[in-house]
Each structure stands twice: as structure tokens, then as C-alpha cells.
PDB file of N, CA and C in Angstrom:
ATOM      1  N   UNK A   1      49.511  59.265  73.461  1.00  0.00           N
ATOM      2  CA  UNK A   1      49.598  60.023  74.700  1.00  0.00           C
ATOM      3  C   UNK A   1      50.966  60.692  74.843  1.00  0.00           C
ATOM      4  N   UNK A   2      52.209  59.831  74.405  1.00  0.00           N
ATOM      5  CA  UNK A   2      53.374  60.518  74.329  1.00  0.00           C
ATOM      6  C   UNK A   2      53.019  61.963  73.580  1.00  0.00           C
ATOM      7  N   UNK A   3      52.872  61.502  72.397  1.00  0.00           N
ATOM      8  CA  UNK A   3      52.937  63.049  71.125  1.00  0.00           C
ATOM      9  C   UNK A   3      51.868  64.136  71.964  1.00  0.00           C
ATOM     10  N   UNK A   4      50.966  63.884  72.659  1.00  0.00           N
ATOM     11  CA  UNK A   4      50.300  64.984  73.127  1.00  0.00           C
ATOM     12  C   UNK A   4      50.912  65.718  74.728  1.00  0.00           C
ATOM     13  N   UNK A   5      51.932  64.696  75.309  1.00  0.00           N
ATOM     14  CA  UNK A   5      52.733  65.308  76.300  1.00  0.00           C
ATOM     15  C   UNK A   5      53.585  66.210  76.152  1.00  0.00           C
ATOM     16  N   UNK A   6      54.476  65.765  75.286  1.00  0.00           N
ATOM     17  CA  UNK A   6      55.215  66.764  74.288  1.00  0.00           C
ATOM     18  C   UNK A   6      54.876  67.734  73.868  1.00  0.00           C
ATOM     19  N   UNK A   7      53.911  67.509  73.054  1.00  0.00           N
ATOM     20  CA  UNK A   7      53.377  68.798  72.750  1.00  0.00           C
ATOM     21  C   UNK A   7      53.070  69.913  73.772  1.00  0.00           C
ATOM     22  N   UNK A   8      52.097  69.444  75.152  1.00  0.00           N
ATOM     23  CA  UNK A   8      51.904  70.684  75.949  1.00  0.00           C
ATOM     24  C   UNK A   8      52.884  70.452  76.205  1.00  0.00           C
ATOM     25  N   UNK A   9      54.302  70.280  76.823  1.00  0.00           N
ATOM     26  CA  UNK A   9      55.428  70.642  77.244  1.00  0.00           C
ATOM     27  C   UNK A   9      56.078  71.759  76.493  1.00  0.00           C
ATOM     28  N   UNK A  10      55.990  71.287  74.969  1.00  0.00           N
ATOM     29  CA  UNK A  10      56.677  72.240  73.610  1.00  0.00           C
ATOM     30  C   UNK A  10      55.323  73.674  74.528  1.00  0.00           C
ATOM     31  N   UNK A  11      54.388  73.624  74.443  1.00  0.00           N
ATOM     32  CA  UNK A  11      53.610  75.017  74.133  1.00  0.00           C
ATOM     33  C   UNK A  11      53.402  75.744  75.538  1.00  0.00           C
ATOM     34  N   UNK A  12      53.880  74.739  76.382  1.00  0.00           N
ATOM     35  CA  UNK A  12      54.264  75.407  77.668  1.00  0.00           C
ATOM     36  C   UNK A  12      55.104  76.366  77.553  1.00  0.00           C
ATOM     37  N   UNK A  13      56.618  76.038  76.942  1.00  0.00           N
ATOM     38  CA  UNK A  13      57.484  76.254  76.614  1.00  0.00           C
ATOM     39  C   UNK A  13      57.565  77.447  76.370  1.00  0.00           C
ATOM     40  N   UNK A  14      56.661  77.503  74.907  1.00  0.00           N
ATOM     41  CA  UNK A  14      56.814  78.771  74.243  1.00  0.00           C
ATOM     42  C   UNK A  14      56.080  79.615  75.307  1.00  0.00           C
ATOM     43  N   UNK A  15      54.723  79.138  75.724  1.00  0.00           N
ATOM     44  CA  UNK A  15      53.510  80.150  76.815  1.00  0.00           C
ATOM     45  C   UNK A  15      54.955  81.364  77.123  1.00  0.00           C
ATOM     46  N   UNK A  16      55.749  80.672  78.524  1.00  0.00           N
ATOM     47  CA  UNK A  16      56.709  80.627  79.259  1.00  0.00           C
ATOM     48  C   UNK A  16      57.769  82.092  78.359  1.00  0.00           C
ATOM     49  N   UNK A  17      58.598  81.896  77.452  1.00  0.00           N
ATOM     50  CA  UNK A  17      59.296  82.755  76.707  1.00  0.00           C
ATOM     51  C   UNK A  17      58.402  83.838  75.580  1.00  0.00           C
ATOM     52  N   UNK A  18      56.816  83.685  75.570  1.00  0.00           N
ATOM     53  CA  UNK A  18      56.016  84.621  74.845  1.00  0.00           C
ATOM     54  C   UNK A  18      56.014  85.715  76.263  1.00  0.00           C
ATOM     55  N   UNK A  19      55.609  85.495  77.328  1.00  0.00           N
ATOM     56  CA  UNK A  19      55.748  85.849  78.310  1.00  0.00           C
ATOM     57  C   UNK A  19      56.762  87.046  78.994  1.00  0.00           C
ATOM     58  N   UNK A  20      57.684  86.007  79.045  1.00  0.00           N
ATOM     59  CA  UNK A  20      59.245  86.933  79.272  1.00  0.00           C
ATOM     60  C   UNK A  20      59.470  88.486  78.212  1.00  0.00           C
ATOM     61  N   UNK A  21      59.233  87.444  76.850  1.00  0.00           N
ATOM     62  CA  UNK A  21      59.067  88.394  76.063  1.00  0.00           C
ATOM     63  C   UNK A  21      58.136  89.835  75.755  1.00  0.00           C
ATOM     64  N   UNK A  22      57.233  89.564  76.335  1.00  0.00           N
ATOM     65  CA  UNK A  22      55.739  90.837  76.280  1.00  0.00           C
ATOM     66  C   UNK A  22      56.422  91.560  77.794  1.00  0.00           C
ATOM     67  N   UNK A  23      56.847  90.647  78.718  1.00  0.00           N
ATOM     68  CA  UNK A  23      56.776  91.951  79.641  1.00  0.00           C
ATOM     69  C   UNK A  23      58.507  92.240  79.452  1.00  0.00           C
ATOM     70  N   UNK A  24      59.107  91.948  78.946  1.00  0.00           N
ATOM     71  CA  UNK A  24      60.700  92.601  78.966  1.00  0.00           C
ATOM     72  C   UNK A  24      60.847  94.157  77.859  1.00  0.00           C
ATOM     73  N   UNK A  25      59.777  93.545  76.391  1.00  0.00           N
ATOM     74  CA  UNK A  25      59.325  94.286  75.669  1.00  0.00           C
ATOM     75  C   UNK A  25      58.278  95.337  75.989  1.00  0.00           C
ATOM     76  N   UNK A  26      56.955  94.917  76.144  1.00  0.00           N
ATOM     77  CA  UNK A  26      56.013  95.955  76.718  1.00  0.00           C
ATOM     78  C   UNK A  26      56.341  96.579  77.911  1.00  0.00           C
ATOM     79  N   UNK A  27      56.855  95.569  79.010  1.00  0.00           N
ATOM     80  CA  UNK A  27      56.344  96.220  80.510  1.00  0.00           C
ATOM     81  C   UNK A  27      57.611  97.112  80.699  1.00  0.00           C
ATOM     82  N   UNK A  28      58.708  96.677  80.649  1.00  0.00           N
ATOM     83  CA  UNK A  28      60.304  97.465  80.912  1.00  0.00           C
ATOM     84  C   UNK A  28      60.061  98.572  79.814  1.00  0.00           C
ATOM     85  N   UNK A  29      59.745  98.458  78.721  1.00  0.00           N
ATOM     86  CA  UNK A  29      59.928  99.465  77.694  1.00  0.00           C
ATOM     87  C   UNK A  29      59.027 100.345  77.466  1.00  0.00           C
ATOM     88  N   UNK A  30      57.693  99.922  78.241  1.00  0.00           N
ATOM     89  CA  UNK A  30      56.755 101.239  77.755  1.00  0.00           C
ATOM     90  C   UNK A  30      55.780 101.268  79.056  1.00  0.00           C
ATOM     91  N   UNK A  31      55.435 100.221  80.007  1.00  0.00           N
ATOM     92  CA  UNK A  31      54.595 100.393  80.886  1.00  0.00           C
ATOM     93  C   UNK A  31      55.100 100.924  82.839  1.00  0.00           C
ATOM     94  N   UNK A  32      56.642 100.219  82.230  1.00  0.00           N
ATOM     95  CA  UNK A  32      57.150 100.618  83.804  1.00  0.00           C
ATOM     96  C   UNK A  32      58.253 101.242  83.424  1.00  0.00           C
ATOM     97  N   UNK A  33      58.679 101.932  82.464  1.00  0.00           N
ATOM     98  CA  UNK A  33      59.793 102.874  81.942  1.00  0.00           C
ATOM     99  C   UNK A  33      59.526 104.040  83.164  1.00  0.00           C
ATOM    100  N   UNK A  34      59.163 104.560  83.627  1.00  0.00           N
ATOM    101  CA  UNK A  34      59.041 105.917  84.423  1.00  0.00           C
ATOM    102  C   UNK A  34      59.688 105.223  85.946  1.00  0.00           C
ATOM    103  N   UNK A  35      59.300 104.005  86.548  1.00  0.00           N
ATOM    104  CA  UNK A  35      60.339 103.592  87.695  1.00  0.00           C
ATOM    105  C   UNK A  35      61.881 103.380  87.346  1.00  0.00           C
ATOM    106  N   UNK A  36      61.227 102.606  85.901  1.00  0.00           N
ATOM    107  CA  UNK A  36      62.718 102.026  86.254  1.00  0.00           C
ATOM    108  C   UNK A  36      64.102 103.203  85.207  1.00  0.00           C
ATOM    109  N   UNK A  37      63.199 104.412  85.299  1.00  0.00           N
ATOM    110  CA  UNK A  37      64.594 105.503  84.698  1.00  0.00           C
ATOM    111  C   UNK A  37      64.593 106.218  86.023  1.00  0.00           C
ATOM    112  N   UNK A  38      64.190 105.671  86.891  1.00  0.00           N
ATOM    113  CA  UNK A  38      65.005 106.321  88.211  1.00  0.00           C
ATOM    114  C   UNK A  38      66.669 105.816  88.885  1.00  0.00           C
ATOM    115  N   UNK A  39      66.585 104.521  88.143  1.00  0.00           N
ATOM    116  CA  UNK A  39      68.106 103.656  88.243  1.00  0.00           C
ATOM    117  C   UNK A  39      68.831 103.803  86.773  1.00  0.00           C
ATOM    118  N   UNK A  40      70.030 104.351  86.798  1.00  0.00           N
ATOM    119  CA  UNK A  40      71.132 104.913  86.204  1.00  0.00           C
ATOM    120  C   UNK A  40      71.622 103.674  85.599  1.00  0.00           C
ATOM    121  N   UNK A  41      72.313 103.077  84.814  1.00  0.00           N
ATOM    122  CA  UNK A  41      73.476 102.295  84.349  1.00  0.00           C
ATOM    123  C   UNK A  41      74.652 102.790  83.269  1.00  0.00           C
ATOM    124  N   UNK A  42      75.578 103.283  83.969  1.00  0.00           N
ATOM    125  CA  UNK A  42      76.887 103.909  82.970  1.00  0.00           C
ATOM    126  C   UNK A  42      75.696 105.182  82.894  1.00  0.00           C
ATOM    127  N   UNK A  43      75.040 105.718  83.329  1.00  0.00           N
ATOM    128  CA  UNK A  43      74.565 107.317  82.745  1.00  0.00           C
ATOM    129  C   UNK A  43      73.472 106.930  82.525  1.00  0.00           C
ATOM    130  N   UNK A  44      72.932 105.912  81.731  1.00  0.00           N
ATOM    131  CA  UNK A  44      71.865 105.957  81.105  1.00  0.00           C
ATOM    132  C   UNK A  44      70.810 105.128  81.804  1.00  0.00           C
ATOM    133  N   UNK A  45      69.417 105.792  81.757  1.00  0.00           N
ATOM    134  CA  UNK A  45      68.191 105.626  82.497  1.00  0.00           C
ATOM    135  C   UNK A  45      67.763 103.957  81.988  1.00  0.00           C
ATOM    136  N   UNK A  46      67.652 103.054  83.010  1.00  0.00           N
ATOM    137  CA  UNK A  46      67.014 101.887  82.732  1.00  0.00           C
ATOM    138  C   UNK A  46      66.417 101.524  81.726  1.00  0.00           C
ATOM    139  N   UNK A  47      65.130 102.473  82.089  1.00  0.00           N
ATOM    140  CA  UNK A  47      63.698 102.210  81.727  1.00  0.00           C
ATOM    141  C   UNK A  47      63.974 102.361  79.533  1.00  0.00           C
ATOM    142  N   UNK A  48      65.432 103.359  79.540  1.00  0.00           N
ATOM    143  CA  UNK A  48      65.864 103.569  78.122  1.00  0.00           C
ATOM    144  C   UNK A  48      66.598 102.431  77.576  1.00  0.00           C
ATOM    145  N   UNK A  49      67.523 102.127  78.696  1.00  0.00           N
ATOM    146  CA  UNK A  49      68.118 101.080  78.042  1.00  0.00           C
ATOM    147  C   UNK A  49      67.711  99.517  77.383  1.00  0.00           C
ATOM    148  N   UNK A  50      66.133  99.461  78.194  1.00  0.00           N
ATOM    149  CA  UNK A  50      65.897  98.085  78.253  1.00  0.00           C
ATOM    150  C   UNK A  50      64.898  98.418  76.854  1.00  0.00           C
ATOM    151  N   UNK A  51      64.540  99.440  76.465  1.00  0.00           N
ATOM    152  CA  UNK A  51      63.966  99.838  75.076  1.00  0.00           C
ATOM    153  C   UNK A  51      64.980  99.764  74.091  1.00  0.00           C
ATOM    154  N   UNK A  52      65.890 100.236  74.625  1.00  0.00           N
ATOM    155  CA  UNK A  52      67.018  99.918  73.009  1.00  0.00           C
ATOM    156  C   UNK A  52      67.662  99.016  72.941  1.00  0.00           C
ATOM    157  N   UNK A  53      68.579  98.263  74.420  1.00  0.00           N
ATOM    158  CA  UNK A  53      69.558  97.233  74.017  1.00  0.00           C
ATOM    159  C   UNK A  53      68.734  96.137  74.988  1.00  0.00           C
ATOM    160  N   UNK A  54      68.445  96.731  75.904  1.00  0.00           N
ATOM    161  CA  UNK A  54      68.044  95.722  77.075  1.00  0.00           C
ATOM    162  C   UNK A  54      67.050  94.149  75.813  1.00  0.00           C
ATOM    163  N   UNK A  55      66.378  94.947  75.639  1.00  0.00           N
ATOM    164  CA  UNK A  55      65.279  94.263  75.650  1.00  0.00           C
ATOM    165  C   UNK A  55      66.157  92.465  74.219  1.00  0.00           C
ATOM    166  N   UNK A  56      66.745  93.920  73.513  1.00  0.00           N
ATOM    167  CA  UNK A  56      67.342  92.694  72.290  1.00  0.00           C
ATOM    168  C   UNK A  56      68.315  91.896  73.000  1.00  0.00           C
ATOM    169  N   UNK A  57      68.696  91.753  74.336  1.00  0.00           N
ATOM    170  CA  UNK A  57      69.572  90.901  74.887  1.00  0.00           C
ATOM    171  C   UNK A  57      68.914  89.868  75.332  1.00  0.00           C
ATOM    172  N   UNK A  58      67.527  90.252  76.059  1.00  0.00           N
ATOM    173  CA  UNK A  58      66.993  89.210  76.463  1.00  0.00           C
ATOM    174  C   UNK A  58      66.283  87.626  75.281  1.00  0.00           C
ATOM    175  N   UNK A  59      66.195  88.990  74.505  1.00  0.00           N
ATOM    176  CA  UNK A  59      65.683  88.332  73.297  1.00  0.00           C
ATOM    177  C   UNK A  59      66.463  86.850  72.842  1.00  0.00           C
ATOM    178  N   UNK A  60      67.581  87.605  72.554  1.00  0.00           N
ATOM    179  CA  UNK A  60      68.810  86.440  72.282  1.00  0.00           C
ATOM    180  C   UNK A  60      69.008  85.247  73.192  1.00  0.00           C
ATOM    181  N   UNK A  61      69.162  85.882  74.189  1.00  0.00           N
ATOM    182  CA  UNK A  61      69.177  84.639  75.323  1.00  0.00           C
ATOM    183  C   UNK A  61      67.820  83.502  75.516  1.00  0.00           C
ATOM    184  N   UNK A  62      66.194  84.316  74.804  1.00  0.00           N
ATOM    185  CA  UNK A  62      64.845  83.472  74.916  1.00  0.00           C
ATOM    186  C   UNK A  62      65.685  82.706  74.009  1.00  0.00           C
ATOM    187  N   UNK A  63      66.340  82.584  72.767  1.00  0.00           N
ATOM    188  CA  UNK A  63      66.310  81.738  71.188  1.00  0.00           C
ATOM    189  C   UNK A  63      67.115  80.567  72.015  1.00  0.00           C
ATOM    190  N   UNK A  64      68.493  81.069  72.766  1.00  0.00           N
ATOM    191  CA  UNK A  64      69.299  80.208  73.617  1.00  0.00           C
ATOM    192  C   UNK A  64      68.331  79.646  74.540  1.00  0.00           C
ATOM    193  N   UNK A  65      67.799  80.035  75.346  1.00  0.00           N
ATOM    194  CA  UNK A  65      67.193  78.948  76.421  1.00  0.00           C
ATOM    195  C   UNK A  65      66.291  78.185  76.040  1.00  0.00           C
ATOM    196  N   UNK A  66      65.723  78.311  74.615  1.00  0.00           N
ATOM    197  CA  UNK A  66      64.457  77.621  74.334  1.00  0.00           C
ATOM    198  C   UNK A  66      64.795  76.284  72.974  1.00  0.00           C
ATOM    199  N   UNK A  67      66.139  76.417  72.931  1.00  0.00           N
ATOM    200  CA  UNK A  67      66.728  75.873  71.645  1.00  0.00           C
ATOM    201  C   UNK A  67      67.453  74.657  73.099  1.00  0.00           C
ATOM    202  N   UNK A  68      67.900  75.248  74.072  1.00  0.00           N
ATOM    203  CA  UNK A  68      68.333  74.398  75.255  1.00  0.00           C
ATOM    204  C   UNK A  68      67.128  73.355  75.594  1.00  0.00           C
ATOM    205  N   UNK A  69      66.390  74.061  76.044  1.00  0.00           N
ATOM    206  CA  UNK A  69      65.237  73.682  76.917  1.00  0.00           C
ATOM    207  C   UNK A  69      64.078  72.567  75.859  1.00  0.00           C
ATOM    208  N   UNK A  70      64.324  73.275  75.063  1.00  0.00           N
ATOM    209  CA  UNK A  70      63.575  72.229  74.127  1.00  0.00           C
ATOM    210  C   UNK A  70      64.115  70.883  73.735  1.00  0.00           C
ATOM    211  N   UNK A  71      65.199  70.957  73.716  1.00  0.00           N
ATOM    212  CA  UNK A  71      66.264  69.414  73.053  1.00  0.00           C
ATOM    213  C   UNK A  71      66.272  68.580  74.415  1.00  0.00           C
ATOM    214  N   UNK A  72      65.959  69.525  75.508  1.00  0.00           N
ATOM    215  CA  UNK A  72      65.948  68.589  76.838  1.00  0.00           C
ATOM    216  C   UNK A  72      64.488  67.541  76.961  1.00  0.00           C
ATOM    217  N   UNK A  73      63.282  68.597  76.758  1.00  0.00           N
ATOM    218  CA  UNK A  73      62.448  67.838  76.458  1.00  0.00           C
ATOM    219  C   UNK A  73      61.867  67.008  75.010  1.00  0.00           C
ATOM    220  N   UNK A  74      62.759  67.306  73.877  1.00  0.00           N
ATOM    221  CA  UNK A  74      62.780  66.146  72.983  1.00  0.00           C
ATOM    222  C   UNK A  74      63.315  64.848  73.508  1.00  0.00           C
ATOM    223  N   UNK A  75      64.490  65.177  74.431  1.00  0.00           N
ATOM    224  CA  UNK A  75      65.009  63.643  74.684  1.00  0.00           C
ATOM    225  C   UNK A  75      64.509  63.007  75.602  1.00  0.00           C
ATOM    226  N   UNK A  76      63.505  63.656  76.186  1.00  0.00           N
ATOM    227  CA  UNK A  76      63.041  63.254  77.244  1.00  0.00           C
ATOM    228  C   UNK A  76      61.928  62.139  76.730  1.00  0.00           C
ATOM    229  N   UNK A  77      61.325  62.531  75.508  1.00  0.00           N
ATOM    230  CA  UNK A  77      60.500  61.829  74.983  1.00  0.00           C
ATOM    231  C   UNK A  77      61.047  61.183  73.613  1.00  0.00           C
ATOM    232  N   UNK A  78      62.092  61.687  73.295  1.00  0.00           N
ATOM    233  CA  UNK A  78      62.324  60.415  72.676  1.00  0.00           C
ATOM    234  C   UNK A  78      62.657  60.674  70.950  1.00  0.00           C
ATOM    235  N   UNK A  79      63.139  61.736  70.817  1.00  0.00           N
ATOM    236  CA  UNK A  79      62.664  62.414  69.562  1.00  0.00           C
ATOM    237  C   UNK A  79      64.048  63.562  69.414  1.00  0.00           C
ATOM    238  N   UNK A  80      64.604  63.504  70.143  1.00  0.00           N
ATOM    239  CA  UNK A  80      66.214  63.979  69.881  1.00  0.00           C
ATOM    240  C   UNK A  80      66.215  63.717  68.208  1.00  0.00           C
ATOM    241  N   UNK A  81      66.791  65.046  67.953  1.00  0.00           N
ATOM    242  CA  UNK A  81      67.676  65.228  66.419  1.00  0.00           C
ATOM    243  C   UNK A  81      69.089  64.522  66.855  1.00  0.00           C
ATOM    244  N   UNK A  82      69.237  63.839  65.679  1.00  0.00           N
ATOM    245  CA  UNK A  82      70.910  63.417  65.674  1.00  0.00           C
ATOM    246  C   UNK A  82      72.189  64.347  64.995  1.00  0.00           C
TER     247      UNK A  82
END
């Protein structure tokens, strides 16, 4: 029962950052690009930025929060790397 808690916790997990990921990627970059290039940053239109840099920032930060978030719930159950 442990190994199968874990587990949906682990695939929650990912659900959770597949998520973030499809709409930071799809929705900012190709489905809501026309609102959000109505807001400027340094010159350049949102809806552009989050297609070229935006999106690879968030990216970086899913590998960080999920490399976090995950070791929290390894130890939670018991299975911490040393």
C-alpha cells in the first residue's frame, strides 16, 4: 500500500508539471499569444516572449520544483537517496 501511495503521489506530480507545461508552452505561446502581446516587457510583446524565452524559463524551474518536490515525497515515504 505504501509503494502504490507513492506512486500516485510521484504521477500526481508529474499530472501537475505536464500541465504547467502544455499551457505555458501551448496556451501563452500559441493559443492566448494575441492577449497577451497587448502587454509590453522592455519593448517586447508577451505573448513573443513567452514563445522564445518565457516559456524555457519556466521549463527550468518545472526540473527544479519537481527534483524539490519529489525528494520531499520520497522522504515522506521512506525512500530518500543518500
Amino acid at each position: 500500500m505504501k509503494q502504490r501511495s507513492h506512486w500516485q503521489d510521484n504521477l500526481r506530480l508529474v499530472g501537475l508539471c505536464l500541465t504547467i507545461w502544455f499551457v505555458v508552452s501551448f496556451g501563452f505561446g500559441i493559443l492566448f499569444v494575441d492577449a497577451l502581446n497587448r502587454v509590453q516587457i522592455g519593448g517586447v510583446q508577451l505573448g513573443f516572449w513567452f514563445a522564445q524565452q518565457g516559456s524555457i524559463y519556466v521549463f527550468v524551474a518545472l526540473i527544479f520544483f519537481y527534483a524539490w518536490r519529489m525528494s520531499v515525497v520520497d522522504r515522506r515515504y521512506g525512500v530518500e537517496e543518500d
